[in-house]
C-alpha atoms as a PDB file:
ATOM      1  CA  UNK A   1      83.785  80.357  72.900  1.00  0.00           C
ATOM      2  CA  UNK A   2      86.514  80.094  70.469  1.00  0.00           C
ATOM      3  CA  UNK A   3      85.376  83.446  68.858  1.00  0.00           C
ATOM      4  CA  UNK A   4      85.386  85.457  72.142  1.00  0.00           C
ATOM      5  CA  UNK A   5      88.897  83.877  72.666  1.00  0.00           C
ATOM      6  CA  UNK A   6      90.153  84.898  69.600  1.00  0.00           C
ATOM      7  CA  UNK A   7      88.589  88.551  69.632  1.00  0.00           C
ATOM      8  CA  UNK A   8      90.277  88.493  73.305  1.00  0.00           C
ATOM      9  CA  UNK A   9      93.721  88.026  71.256  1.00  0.00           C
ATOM     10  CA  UNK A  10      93.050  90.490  69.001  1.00  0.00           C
ATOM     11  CA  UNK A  11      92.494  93.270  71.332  1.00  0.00           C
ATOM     12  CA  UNK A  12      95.231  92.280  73.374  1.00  0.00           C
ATOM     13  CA  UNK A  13      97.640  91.507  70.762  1.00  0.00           C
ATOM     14  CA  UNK A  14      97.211  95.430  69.067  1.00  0.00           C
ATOM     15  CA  UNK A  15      99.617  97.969  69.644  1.00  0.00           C
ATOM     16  CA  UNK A  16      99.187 100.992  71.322  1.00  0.00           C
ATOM     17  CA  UNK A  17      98.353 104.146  69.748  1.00  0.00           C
ATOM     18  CA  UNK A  18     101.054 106.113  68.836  1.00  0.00           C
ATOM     19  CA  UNK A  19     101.444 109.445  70.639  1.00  0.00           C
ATOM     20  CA  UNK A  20     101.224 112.595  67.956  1.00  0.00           C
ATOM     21  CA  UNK A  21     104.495 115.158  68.471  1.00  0.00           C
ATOM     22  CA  UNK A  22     104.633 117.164  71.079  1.00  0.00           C
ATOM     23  CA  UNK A  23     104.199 120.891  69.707  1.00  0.00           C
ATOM     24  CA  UNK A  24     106.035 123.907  70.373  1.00  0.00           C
ATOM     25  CA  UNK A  25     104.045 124.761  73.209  1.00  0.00           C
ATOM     26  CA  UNK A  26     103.925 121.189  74.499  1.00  0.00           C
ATOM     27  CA  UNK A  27     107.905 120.896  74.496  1.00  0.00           C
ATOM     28  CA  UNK A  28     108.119 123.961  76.704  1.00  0.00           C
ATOM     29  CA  UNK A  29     105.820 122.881  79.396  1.00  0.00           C
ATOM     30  CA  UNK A  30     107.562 119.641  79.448  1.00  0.00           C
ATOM     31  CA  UNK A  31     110.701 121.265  80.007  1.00  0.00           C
ATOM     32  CA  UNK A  32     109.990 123.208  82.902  1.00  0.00           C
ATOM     33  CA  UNK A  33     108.324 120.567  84.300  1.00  0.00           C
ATOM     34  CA  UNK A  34     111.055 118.235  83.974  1.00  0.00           C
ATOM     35  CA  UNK A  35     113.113 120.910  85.814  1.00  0.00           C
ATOM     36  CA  UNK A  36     110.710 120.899  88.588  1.00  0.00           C
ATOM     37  CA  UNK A  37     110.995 117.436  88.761  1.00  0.00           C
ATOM     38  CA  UNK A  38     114.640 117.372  88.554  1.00  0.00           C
ATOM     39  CA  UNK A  39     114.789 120.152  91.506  1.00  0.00           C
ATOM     40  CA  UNK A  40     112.489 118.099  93.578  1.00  0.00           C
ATOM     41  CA  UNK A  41     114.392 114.642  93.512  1.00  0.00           C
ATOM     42  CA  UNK A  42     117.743 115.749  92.868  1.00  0.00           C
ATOM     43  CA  UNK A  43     118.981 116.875  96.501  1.00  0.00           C
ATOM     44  CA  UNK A  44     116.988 113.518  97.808  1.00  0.00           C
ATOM     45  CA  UNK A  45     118.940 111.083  95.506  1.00  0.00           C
ATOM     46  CA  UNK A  46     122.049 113.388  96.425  1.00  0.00           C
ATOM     47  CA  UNK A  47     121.080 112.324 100.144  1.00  0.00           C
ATOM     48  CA  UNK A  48     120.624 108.522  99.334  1.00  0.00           C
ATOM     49  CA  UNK A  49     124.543 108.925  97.303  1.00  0.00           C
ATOM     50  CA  UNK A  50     126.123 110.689  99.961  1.00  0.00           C
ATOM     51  CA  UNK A  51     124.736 108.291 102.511  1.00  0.00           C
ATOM     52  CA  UNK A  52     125.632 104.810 100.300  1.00  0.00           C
ATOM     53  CA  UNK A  53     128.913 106.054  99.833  1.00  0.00           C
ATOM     54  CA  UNK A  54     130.168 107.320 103.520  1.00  0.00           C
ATOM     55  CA  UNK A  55     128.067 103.867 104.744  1.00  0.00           C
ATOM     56  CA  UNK A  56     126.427 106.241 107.515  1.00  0.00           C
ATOM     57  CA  UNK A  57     124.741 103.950 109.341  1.00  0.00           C
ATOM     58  CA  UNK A  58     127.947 102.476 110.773  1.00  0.00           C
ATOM     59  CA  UNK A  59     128.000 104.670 113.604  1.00  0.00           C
ATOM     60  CA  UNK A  60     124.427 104.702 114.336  1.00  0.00           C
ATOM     61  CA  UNK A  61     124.199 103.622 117.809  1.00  0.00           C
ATOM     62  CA  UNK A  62     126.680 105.998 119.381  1.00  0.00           C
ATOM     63  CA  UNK A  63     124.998 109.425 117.401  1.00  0.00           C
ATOM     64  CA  UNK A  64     122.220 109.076 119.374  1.00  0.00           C
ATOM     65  CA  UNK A  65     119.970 108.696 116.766  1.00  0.00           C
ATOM     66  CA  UNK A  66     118.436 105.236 118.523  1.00  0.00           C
ATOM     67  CA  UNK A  67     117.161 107.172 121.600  1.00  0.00           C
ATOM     68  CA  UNK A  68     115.861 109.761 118.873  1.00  0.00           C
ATOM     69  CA  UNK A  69     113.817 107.380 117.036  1.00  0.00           C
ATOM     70  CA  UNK A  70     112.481 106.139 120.359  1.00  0.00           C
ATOM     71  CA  UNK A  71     110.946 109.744 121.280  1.00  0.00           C
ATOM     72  CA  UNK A  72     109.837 110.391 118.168  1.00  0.00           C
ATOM     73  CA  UNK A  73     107.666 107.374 118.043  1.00  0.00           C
ATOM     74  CA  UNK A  74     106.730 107.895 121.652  1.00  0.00           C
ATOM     75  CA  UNK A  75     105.809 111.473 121.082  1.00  0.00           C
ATOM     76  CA  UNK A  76     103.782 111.107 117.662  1.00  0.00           C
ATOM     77  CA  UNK A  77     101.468 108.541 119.193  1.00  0.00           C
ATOM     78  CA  UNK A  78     100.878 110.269 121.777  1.00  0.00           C
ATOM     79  CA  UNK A  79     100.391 113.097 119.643  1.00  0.00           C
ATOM     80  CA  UNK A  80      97.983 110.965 117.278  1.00  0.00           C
ATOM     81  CA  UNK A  81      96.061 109.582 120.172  1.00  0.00           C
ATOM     82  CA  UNK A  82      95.484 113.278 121.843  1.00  0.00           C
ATOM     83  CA  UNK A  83      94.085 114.257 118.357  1.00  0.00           C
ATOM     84  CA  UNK A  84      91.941 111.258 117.643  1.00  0.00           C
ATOM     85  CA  UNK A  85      90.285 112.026 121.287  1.00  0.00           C
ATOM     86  CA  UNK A  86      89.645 115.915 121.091  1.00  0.00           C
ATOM     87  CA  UNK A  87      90.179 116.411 116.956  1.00  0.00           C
ATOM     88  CA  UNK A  88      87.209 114.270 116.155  1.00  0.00           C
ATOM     89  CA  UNK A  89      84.886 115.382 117.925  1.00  0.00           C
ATOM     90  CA  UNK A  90      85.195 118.994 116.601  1.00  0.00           C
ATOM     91  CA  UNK A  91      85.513 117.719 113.469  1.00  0.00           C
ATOM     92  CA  UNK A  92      81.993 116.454 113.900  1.00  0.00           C
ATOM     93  CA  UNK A  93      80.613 119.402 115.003  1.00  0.00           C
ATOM     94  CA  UNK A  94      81.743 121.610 112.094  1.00  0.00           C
ATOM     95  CA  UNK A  95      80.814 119.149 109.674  1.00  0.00           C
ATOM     96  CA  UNK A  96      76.848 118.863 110.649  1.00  0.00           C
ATOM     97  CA  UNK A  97      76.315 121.820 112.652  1.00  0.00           C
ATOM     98  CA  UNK A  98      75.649 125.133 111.096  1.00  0.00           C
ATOM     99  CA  UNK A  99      76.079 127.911 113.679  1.00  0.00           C
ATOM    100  CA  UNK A 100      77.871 131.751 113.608  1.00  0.00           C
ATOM    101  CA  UNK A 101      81.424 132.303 113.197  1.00  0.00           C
ATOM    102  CA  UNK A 102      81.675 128.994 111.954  1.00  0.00           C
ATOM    103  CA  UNK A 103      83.839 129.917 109.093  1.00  0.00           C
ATOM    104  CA  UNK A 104      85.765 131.684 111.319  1.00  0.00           C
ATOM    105  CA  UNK A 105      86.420 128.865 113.413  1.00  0.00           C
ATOM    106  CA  UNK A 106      87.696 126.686 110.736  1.00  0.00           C
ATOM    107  CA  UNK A 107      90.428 129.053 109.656  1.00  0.00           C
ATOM    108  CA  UNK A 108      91.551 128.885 113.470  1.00  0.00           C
ATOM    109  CA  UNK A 109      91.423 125.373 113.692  1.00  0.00           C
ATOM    110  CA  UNK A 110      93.170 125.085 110.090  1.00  0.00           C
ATOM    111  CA  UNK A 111      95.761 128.574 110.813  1.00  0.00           C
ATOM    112  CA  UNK A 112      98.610 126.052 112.304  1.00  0.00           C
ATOM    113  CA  UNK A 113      99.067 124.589 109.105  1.00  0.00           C
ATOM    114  CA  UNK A 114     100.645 128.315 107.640  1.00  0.00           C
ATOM    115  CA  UNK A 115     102.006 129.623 110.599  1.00  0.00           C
ATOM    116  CA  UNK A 116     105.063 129.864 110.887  1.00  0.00           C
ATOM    117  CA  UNK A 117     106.319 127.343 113.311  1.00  0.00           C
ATOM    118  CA  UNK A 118     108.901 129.946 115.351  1.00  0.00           C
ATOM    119  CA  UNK A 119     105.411 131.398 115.990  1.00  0.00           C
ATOM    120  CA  UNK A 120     103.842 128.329 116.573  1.00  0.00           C
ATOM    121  CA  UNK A 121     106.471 127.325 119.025  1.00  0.00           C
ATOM    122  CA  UNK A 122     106.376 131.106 120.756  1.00  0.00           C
ATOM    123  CA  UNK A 123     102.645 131.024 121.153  1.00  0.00           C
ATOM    124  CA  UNK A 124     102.584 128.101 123.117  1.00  0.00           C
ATOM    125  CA  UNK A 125     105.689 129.382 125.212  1.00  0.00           C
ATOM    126  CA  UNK A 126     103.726 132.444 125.940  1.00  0.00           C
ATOM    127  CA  UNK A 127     100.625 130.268 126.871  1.00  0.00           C
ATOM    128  CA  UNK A 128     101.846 127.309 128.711  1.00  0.00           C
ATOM    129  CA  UNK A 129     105.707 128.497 129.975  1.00  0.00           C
ATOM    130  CA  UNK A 130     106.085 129.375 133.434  1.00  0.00           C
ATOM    131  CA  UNK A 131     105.471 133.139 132.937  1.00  0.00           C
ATOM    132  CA  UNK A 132     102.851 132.428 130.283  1.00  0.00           C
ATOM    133  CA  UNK A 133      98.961 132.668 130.269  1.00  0.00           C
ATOM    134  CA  UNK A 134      98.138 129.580 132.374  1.00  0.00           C
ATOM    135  CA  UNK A 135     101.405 128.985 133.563  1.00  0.00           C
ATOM    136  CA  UNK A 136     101.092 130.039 137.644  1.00  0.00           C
ATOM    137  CA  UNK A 137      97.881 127.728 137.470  1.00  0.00           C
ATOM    138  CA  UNK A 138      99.584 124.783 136.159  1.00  0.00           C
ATOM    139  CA  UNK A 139     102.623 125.287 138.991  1.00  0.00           C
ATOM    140  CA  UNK A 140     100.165 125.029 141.272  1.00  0.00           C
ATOM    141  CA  UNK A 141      98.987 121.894 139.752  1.00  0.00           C
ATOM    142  CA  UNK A 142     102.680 120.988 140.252  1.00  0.00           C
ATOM    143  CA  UNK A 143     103.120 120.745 136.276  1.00  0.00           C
ATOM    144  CA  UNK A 144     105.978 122.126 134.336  1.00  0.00           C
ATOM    145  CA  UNK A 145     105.148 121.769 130.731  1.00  0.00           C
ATOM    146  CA  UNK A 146     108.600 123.197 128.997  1.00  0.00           C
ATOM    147  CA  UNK A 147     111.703 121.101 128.198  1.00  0.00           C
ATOM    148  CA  UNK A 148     109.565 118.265 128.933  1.00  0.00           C
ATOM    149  CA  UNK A 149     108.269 114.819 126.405  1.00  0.00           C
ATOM    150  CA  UNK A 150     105.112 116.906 127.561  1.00  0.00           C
ATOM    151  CA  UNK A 151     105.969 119.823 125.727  1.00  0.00           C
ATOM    152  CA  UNK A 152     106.966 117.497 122.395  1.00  0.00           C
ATOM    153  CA  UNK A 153     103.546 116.379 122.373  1.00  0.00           C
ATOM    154  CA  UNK A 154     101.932 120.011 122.616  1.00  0.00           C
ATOM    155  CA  UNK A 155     104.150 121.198 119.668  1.00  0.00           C
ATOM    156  CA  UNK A 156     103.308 118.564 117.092  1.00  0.00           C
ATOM    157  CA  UNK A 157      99.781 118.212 118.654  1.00  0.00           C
ATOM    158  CA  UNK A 158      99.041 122.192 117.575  1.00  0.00           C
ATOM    159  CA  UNK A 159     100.667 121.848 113.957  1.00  0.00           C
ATOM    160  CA  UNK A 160      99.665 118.089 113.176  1.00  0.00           C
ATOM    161  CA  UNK A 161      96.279 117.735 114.842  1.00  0.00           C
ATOM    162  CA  UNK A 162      94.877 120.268 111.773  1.00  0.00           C
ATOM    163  CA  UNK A 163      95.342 118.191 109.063  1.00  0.00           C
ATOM    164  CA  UNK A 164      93.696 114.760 110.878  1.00  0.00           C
ATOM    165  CA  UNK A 165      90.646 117.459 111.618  1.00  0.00           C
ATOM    166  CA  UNK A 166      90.409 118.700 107.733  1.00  0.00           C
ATOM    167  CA  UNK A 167      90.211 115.064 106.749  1.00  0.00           C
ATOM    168  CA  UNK A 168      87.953 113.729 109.235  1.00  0.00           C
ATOM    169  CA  UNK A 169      85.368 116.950 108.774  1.00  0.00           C
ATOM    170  CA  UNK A 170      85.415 115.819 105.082  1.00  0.00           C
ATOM    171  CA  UNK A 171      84.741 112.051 105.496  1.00  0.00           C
ATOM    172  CA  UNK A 172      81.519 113.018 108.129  1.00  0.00           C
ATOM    173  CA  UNK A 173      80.680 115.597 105.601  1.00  0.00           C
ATOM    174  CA  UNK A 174      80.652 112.784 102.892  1.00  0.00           C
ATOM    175  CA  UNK A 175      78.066 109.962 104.792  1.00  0.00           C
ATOM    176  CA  UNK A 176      75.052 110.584 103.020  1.00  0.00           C
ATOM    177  CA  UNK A 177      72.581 111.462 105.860  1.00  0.00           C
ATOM    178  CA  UNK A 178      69.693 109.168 103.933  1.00  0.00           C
ATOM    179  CA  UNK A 179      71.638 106.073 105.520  1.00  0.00           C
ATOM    180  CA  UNK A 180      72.284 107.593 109.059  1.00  0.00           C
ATOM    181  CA  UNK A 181      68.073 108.066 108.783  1.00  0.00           C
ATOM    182  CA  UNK A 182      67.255 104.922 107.748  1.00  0.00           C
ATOM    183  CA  UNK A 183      69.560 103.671 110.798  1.00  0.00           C
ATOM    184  CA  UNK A 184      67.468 106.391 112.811  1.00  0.00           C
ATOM    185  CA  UNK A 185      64.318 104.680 111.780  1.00  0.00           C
ATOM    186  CA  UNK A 186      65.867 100.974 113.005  1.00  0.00           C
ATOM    187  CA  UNK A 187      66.571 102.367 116.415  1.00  0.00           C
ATOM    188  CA  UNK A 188      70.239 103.557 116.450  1.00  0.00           C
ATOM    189  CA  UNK A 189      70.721 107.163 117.690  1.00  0.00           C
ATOM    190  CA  UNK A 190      73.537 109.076 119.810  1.00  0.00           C
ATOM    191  CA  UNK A 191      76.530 107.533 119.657  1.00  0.00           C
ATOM    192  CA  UNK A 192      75.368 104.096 118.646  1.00  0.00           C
ATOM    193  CA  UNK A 193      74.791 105.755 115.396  1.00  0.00           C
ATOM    194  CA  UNK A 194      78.020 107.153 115.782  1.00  0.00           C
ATOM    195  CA  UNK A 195      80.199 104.203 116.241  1.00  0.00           C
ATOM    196  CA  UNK A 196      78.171 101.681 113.790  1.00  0.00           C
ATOM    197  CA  UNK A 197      77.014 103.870 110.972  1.00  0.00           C
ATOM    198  CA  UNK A 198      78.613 106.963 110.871  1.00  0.00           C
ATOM    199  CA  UNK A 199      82.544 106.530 111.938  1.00  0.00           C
ATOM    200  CA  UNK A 200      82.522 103.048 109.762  1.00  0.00           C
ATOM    201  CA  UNK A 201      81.460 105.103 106.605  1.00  0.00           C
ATOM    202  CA  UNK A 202      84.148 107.757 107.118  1.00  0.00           C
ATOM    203  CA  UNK A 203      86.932 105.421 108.379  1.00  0.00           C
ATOM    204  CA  UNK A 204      89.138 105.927 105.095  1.00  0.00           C
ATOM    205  CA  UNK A 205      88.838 109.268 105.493  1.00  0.00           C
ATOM    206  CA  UNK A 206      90.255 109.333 108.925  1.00  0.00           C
ATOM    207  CA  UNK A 207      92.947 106.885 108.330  1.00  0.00           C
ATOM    208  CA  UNK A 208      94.424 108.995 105.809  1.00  0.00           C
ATOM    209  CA  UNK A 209      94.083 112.149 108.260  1.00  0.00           C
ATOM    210  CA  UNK A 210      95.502 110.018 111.188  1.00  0.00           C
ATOM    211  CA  UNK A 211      98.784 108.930 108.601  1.00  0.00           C
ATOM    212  CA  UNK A 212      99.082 112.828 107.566  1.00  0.00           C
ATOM    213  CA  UNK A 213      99.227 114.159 111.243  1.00  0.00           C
ATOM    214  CA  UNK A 214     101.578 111.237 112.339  1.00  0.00           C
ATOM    215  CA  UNK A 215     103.779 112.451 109.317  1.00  0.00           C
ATOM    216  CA  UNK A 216     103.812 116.100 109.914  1.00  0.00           C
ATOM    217  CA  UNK A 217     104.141 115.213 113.613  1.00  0.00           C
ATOM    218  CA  UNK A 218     107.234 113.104 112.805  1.00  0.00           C
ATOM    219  CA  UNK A 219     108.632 116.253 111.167  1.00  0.00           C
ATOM    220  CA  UNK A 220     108.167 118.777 113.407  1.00  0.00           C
ATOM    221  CA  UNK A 221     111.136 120.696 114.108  1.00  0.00           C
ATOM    222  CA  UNK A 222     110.285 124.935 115.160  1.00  0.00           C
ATOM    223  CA  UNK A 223     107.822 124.619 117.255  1.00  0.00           C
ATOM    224  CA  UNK A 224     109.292 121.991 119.274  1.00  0.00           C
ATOM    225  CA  UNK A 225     112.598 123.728 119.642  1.00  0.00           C
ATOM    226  CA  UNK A 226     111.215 126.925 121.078  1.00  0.00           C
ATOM    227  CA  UNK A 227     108.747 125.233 123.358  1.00  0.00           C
ATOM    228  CA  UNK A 228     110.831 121.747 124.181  1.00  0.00           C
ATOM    229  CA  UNK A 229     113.756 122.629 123.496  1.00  0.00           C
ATOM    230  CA  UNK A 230     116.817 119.691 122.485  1.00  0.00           C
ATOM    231  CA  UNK A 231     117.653 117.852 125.622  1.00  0.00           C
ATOM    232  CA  UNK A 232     118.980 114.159 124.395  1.00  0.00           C
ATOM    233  CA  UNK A 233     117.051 111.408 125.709  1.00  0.00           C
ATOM    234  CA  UNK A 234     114.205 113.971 126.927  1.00  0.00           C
ATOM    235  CA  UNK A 235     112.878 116.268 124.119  1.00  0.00           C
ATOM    236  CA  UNK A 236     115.530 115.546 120.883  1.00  0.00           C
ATOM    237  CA  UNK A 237     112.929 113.637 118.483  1.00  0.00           C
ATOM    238  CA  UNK A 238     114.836 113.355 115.064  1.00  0.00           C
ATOM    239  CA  UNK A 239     115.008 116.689 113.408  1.00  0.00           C
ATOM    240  CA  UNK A 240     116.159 118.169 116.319  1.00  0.00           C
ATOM    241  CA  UNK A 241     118.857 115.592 116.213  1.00  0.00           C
ATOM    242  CA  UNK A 242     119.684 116.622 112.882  1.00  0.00           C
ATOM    243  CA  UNK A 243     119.581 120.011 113.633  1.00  0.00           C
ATOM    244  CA  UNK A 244     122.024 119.200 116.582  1.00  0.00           C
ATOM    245  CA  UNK A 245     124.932 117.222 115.243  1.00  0.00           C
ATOM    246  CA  UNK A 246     124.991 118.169 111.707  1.00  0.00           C
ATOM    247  CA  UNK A 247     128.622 120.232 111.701  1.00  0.00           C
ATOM    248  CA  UNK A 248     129.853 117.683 113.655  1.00  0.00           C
ATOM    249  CA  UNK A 249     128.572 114.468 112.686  1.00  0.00           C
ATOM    250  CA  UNK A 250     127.283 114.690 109.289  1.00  0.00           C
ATOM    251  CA  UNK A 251     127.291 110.795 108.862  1.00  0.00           C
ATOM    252  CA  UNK A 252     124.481 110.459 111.543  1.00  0.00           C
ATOM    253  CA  UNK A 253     122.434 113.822 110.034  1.00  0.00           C
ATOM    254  CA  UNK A 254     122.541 112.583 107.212  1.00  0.00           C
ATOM    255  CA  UNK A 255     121.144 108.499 108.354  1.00  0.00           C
ATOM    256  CA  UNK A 256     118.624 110.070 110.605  1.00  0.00           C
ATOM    257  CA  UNK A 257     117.163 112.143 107.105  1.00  0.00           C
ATOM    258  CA  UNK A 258     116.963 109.137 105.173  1.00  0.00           C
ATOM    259  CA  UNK A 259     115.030 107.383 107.797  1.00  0.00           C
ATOM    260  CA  UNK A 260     112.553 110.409 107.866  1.00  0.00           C
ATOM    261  CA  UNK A 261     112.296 110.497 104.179  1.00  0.00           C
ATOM    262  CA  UNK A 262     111.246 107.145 104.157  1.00  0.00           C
ATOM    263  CA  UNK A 263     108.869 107.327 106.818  1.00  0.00           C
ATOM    264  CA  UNK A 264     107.016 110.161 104.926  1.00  0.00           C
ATOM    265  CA  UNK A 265     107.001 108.366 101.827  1.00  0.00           C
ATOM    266  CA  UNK A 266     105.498 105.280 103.208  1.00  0.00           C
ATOM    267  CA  UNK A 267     103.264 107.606 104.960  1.00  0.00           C
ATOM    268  CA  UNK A 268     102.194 109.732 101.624  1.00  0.00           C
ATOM    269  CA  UNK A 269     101.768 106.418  99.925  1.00  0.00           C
ATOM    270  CA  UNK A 270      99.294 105.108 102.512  1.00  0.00           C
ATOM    271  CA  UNK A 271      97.326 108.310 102.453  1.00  0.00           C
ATOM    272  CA  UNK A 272      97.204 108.561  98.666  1.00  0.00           C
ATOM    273  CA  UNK A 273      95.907 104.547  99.410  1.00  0.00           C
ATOM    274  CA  UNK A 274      93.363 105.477 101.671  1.00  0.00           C
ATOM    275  CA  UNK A 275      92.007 108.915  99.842  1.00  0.00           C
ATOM    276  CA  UNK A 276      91.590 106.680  96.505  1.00  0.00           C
ATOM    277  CA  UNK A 277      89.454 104.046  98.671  1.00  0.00           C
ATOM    278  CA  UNK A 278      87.648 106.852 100.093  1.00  0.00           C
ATOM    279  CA  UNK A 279      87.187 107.855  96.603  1.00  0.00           C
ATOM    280  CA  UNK A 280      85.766 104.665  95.565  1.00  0.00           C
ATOM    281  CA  UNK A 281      83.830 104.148  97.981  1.00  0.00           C
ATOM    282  CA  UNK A 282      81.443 107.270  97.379  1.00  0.00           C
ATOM    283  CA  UNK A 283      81.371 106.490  93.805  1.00  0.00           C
ATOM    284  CA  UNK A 284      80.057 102.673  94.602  1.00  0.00           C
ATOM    285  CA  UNK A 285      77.544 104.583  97.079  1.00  0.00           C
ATOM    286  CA  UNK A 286      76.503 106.873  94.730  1.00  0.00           C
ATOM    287  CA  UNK A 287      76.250 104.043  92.083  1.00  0.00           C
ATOM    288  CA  UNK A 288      74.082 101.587  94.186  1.00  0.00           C
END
């Protein structure tokens, strides 16, 4: 015991290895690199500065920014609960069912993520507005989608919903089908096997797509604008607020930034969280 102990202390108690010299090459690739990193962190710690030293959140509940936070919340879980309903069951389908124009159909379902979001935001004013594609059958129905919480949802639904689908296709892509057999073979089937077996397995998987579409949901700013529209109280989620009172109340653009950046770094944190346990997961699978 005493020699384990002291063998213990002796690999604990030596020093690292030292690192050789960067080279010539080396030094330049960590310069630009550090410039990168400088470029990317630099305007947020100017944001944090600016924000510390004007004390921004003084004002906060006159700018508006408390009914803002209130529809953005409102809208992104509506948006995350619309996806979880119709985004996972396609997500299914084109990860275990081979048919034509499949590929085809996943660069539809993923072609929000690159579009433009003016276009985004047009498309669905051409297809839901009151002159659009199904617009005289929705007045009808006695349903005005534009400039309405409604309309909110739709926008961040169509540029959000693809990245909880790309995640969620990859986690059903990744349970190995030997276990949903074996369940097969104890009497589960249909959705049974669904709900016990399959959606269990894949559950990191779709956390981490569920935080990434809340996240770009919270964020969405062109598509809503064209479609929704900035009405306070009705359709101005937070970037809209930003985009609203920013020449003449810089204190509250500013305060309502901060609170997004944080969001989306507690959000990229529990993705990252979620994808390594994901990660770990398989490997103990594959392992066993």
């Amino acid at each position: 015991m005493s020699n384990r102990f002291s063998a213990l202390r002796r690999e604990t108690s030596t020093p690292p290895a030292v690192q050789p010299p960067l080279s010539g090459g080396e030094s330049v690739v960590a310069l630009l690199g550090g410039i990168a990193l400088v470029f990317l962190v630099l305007p947020i710690a100017a944001l944090v500065v600016r924000a510390v030293g004007a004390q921004a959140w003084e004002n906060m509940p006159t700018s508006g920014i408390p009914d803002a936070i209130w529809l953005s919340f409102v809208s992104t879980l509506s948006t995350v609960a619309l996806t979880l309903a119709f985004g996972t069951p396609l997500a299914y389908m084109l990860a275990r069912r081979r048919f034509r124009l499949r590929r085809l159909v996943n660069v539809f379902v993923e072609l929000p993520i690159v579009l433009p979001p003016a276009v985004a935001g047009l498309a669905l004013l051409i297809t839901f507005g009151r002159r659009g594609l199904l617009g005289p059958l929705l007045g009808e129905l006695g349903v005005s989608l534009p400039f309405t919480l409604g309309a909110v949802v739709l926008a961040q639904t169509f540029v959000a919903a693809p990245f909880y689908i790309r995640a969620a296709q990859v986690g059903f892509q990744g349970v190995a089908r030997e276990i949903e057999d074996a369940a097969r073979v104890d009497g589960a089937g249909g959705l049974r096997l669904f709900w016990h077996i399959t959606l269990p397995l894949s559950s990191r998987n779709l956390a981490s797509g569920i935080v990434l579409c809340w996240a770009r949901a919270l964020g969405e700013f062109g598509a809503t604008i064209l479609f929704a529209g900035s009405l306070q109280g009705r359709t101005q989620t937070m970037p809209l607020l930003i985009y609203n009172v920013i020449e003449r109340d810089i204190d509250a653009a500013i305060l309502t930034g901060l609170i997004l950046i944080f969001l989306a770094v507690v959000a990229l944190l529990l993705s990252q969280w979620f994808g390594r346990k994901a990660a770990e997961d398989d490997l103990s699978i594959s392992n066993a």
